[in-house]
N, C-alpha and C. Protein backbone atom coordinates (compact mmCIF):
# COMPACT_ATOMS: atom_id res chain seq x y z
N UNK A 1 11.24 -7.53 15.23
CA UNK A 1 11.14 -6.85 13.95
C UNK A 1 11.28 -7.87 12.82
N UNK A 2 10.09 -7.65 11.43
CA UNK A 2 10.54 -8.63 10.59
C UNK A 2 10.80 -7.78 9.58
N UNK A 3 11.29 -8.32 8.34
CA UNK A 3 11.56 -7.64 6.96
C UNK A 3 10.71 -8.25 6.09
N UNK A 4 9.80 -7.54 5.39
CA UNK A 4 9.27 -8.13 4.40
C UNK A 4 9.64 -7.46 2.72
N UNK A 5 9.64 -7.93 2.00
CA UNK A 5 9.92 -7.59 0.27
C UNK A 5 8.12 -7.33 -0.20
N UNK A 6 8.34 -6.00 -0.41
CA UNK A 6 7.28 -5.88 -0.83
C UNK A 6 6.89 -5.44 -2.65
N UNK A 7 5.86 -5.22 -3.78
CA UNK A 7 6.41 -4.77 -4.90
C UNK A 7 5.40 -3.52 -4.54
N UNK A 8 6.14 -2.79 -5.45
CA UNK A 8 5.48 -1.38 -5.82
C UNK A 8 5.67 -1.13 -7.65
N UNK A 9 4.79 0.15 -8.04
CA UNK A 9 4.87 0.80 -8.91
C UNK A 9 6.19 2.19 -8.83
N UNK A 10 6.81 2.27 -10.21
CA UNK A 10 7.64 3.17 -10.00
C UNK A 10 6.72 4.78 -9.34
N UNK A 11 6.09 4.94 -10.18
CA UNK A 11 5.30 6.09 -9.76
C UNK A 11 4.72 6.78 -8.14
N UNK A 12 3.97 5.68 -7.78
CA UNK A 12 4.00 5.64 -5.92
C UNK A 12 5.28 5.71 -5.07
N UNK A 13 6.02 4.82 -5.54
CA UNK A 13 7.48 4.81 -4.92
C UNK A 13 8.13 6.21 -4.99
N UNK A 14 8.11 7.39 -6.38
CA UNK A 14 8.55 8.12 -6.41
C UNK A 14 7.66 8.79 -5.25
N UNK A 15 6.60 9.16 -4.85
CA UNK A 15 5.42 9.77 -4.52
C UNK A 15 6.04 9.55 -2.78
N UNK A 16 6.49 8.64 -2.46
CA UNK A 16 7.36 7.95 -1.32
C UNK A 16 8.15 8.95 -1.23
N UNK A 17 9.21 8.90 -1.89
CA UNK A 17 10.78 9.45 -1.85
C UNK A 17 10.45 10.79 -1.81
N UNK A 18 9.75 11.69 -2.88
CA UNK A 18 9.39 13.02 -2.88
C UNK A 18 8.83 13.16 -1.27
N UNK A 19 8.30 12.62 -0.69
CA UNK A 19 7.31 12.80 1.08
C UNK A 19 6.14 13.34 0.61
N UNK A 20 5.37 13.11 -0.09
CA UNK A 20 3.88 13.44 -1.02
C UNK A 20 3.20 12.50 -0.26
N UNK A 21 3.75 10.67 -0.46
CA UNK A 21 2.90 9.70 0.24
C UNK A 21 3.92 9.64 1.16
N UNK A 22 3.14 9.61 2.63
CA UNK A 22 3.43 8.88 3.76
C UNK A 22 2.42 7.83 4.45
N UNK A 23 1.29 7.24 3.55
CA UNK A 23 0.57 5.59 4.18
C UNK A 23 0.75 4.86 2.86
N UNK A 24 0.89 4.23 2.85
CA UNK A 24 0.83 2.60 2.04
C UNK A 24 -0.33 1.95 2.42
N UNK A 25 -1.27 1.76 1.21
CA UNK A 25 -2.38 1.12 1.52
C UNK A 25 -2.46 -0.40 0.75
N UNK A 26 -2.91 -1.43 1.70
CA UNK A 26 -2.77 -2.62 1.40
C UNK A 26 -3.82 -3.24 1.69
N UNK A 27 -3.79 -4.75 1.26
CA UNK A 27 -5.32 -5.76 1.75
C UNK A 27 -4.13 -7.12 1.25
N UNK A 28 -4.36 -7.93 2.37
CA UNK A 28 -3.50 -9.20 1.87
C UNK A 28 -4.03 -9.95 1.03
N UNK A 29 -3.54 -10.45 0.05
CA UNK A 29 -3.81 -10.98 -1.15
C UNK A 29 -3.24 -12.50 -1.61
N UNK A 30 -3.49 -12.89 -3.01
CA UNK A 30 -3.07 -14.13 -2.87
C UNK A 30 -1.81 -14.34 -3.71
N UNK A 31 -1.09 -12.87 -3.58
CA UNK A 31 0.11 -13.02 -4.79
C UNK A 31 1.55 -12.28 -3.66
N UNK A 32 1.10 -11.81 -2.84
CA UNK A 32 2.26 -11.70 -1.71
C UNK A 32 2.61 -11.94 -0.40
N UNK A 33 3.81 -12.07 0.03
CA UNK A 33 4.17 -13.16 1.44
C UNK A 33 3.71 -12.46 2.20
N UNK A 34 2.54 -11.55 2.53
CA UNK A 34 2.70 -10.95 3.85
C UNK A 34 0.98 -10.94 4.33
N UNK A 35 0.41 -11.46 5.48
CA UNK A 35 -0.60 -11.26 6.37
C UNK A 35 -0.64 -9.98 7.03
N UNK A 36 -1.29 -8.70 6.65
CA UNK A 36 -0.98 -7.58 7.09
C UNK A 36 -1.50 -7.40 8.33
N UNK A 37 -2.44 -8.36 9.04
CA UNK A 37 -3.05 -8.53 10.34
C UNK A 37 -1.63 -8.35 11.16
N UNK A 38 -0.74 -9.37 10.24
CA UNK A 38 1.14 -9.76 11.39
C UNK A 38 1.71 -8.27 11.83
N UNK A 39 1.34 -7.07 10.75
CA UNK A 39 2.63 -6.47 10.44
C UNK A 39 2.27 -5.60 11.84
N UNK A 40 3.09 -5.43 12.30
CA UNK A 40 3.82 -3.96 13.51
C UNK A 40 4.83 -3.18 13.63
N UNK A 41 4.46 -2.09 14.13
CA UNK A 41 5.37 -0.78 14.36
C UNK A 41 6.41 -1.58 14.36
N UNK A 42 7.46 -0.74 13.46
CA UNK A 42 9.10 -1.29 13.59
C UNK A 42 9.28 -2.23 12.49
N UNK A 43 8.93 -3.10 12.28
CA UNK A 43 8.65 -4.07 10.92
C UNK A 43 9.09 -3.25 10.06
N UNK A 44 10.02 -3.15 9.50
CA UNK A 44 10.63 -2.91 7.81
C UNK A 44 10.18 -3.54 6.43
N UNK A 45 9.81 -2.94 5.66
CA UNK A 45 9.31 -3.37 4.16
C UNK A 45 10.32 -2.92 3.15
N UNK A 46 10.66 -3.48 2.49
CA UNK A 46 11.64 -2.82 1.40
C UNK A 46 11.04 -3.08 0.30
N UNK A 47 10.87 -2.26 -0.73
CA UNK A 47 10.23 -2.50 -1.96
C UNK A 47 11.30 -2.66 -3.06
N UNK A 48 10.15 -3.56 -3.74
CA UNK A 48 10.66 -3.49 -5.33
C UNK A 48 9.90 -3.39 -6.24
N UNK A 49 10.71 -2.21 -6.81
CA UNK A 49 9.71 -1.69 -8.23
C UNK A 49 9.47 -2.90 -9.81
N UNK A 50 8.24 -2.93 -9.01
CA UNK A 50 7.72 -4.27 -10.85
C UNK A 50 6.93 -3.21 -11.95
N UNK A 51 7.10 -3.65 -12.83
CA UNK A 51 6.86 -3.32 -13.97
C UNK A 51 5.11 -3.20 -14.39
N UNK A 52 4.61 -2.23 -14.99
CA UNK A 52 3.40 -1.71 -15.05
C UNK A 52 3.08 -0.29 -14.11
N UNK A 53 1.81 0.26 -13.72
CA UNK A 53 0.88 -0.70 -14.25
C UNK A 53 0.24 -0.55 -15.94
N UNK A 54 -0.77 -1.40 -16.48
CA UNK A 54 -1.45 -2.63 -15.34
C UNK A 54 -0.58 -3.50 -14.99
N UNK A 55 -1.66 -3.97 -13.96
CA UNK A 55 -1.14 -5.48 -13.11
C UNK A 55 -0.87 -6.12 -14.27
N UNK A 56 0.44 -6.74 -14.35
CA UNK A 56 0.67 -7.96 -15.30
C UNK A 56 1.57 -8.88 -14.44
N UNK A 57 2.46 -9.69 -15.27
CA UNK A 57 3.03 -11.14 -14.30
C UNK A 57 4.26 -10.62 -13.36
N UNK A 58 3.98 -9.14 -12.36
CA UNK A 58 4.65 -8.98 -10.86
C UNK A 58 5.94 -8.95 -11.63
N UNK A 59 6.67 -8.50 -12.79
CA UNK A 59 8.26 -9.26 -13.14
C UNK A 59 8.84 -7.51 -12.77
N UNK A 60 9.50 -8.57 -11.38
CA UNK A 60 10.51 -7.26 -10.61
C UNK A 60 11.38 -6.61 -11.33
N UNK A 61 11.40 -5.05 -11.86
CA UNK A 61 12.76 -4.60 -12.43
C UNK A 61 13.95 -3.90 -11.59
N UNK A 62 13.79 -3.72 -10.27
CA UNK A 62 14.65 -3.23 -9.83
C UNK A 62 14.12 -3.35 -8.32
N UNK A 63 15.30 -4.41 -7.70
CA UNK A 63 15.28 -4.79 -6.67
C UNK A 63 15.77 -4.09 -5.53
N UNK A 64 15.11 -4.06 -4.25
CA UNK A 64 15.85 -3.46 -3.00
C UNK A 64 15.89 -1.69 -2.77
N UNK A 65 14.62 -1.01 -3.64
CA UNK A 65 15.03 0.22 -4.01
C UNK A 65 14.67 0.80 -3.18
N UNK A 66 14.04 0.59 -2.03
CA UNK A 66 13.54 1.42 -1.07
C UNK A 66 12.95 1.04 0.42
N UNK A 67 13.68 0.86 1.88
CA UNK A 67 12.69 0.63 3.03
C UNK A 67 12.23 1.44 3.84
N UNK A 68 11.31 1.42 3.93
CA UNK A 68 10.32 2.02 5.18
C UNK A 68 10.38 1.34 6.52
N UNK A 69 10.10 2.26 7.70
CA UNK A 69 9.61 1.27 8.83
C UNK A 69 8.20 1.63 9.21
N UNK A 70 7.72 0.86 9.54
CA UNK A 70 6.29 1.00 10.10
C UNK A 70 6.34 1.49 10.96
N UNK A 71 5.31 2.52 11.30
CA UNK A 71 5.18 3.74 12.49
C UNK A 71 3.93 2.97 13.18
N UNK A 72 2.41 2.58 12.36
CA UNK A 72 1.01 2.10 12.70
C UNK A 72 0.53 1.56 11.82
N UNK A 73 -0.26 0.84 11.95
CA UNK A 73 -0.94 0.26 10.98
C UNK A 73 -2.46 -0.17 11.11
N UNK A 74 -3.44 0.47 10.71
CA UNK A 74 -4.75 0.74 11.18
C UNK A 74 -5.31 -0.33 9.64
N UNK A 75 -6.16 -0.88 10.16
CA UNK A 75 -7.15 -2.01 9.09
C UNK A 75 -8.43 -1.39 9.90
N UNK A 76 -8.90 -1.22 8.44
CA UNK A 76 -10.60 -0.48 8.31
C UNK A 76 -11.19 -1.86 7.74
N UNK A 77 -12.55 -1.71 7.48
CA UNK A 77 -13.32 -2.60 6.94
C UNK A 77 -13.47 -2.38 5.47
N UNK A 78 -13.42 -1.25 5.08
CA UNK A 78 -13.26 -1.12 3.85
C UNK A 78 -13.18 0.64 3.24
N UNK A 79 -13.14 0.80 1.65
CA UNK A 79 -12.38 1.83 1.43
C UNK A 79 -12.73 3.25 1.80
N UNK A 80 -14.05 3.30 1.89
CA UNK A 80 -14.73 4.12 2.75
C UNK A 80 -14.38 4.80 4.02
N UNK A 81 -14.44 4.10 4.61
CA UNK A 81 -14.13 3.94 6.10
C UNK A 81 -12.92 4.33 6.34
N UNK A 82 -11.69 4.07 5.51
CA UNK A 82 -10.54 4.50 5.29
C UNK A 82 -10.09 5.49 4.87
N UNK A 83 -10.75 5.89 3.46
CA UNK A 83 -10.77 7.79 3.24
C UNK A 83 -11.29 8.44 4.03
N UNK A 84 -12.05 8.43 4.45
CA UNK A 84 -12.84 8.90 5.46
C UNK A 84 -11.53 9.42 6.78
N UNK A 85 -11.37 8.50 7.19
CA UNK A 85 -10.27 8.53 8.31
C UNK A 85 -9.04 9.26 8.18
N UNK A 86 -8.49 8.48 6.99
CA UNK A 86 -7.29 8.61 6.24
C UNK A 86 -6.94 10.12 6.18
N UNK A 87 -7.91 10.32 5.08
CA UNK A 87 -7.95 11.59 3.99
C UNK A 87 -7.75 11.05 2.62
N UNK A 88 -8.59 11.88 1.69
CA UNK A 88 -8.32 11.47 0.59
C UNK A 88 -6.60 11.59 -0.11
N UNK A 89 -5.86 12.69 0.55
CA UNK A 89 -4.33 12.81 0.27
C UNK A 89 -3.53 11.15 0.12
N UNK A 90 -4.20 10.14 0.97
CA UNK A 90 -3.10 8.75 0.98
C UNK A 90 -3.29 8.39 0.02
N UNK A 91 -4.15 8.86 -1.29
CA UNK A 91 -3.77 8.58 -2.62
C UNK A 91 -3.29 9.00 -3.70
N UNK A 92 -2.48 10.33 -3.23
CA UNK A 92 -1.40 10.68 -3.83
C UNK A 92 -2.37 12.30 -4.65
N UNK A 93 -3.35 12.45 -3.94
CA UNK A 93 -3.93 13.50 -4.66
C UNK A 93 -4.74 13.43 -6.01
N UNK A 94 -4.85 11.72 -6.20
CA UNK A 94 -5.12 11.93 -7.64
C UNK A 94 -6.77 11.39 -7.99
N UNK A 95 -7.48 11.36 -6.87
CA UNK A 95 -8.95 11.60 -6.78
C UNK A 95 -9.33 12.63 -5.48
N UNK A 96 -10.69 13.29 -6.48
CA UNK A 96 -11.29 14.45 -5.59
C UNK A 96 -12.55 14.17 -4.67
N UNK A 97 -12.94 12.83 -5.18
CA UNK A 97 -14.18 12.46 -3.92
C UNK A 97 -14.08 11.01 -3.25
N UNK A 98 -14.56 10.84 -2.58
CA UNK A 98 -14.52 9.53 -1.90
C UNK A 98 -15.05 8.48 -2.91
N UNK A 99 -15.91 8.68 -3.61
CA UNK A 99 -16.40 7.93 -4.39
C UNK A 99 -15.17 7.28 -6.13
N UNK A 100 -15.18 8.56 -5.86
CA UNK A 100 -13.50 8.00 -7.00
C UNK A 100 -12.43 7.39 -6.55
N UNK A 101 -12.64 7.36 -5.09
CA UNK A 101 -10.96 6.84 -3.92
C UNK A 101 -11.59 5.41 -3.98
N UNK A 102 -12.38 5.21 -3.99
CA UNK A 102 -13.36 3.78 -3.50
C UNK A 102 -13.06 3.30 -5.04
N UNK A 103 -13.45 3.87 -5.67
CA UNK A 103 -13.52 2.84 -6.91
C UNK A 103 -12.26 3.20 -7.78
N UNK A 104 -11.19 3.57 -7.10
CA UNK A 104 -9.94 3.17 -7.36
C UNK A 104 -9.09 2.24 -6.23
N UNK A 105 -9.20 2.43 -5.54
CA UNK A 105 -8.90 1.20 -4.48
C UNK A 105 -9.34 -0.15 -4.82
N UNK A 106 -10.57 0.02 -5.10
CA UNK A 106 -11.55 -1.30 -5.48
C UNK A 106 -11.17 -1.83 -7.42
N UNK A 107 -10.24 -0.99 -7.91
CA UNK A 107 -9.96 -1.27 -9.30
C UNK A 107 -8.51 -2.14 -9.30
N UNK A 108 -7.76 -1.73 -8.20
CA UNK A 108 -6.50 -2.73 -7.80
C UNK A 108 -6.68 -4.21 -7.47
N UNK A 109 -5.84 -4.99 -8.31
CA UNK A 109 -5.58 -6.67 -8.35
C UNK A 109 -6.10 -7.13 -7.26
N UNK A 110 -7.30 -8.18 -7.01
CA UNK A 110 -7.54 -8.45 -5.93
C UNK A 110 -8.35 -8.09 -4.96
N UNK A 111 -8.35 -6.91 -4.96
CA UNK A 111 -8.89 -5.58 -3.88
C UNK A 111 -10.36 -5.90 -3.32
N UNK A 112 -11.68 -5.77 -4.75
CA UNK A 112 -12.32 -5.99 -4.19
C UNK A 112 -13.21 -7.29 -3.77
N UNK A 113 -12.20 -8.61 -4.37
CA UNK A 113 -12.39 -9.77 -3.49
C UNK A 113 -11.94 -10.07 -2.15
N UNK A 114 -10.95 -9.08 -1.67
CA UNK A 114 -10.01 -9.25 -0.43
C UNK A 114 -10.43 -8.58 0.32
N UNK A 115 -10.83 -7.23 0.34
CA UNK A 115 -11.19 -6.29 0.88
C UNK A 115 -12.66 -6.64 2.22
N UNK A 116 -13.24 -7.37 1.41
CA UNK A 116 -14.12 -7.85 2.83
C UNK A 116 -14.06 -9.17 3.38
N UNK A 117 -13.00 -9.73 3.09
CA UNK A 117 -12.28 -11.03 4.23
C UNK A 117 -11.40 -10.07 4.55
N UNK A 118 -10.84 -9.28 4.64
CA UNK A 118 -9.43 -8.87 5.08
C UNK A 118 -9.52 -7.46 5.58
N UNK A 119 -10.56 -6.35 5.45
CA UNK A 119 -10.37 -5.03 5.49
C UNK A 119 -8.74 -4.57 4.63
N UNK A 120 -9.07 -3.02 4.82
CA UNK A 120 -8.19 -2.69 4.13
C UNK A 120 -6.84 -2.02 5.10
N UNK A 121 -5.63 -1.93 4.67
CA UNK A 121 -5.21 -1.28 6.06
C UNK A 121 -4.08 -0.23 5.52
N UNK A 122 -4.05 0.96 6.35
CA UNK A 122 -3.53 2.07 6.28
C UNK A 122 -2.06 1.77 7.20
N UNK A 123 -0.85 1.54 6.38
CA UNK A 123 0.30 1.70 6.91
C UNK A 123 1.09 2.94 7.00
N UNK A 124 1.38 3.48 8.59
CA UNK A 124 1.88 4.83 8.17
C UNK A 124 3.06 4.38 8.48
N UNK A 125 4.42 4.85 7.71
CA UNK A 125 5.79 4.66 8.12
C UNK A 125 6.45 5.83 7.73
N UNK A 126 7.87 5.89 8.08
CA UNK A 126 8.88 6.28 8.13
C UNK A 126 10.00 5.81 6.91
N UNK A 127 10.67 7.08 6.49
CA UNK A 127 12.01 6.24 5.32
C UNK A 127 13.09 6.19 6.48
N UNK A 128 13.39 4.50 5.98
CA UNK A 128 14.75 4.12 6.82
C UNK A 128 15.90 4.98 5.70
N UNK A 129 16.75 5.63 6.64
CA UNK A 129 18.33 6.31 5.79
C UNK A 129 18.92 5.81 5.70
């Protein structure tokens, strides 16, 4: 089992805690420690809530606020392929077609330069108590 520090938005995080979101969707990038190819069932993430959005300079305001454990972790090729699978719900309800899930996925830091070296990947976990 590893631990990784991950950042989040306050808003998703709440979306967490309420049990609204249960996947975390990610694409490894060039601004955090983690190769999501590595991550496996059991692996713990603990977040910290940074400031925004928008994306601005990652400045953490409140550290350690929340871990999950990883249940699965499925990498699609891209965002498509992933709503599709998923459901549009792993985004918190707040697009009604695939086409708005795609080009909000694809509007996040990074996303759609990473997204086809990396696919995208659907983490389902658990809140550690």
């Amino acid at each position: 089992m590893k631990i990784y520090k991950l950042e989040i938005y306050r808003k998703p995080l709440e979306a967490i805690l309420s049990g609204k979101k249960k996947v975390e969707i990610r694409t490894t990038n060039s601004y955090e420690q983690i190769d999501y190819a590595l991550l496996v069932p059991g692996d713990i993430i603990t977040f910290q809530i940074i400031s925004g959005p928008p994306f601005k300079n990652l400045q953490i305001i409140d550290k350690d606020v929340l871990d999950i454990k990883v249940k699965k972790v499925i990498n699609y090729k891209n965002p498509r392929e992933l709503l599709e699978e998923e459901g549009l719900s792993v985004l918190s309800n707040l697009v009604e077609t695939l086409e708005e899930g795609e080009e909000m996925l694809y509007s996040f830091h990074e996303y759609r330069e990473m997204i086809p070296v990396h696919g995208i990947y659907a983490i389902h976990f658990d809140l550690v108590k």
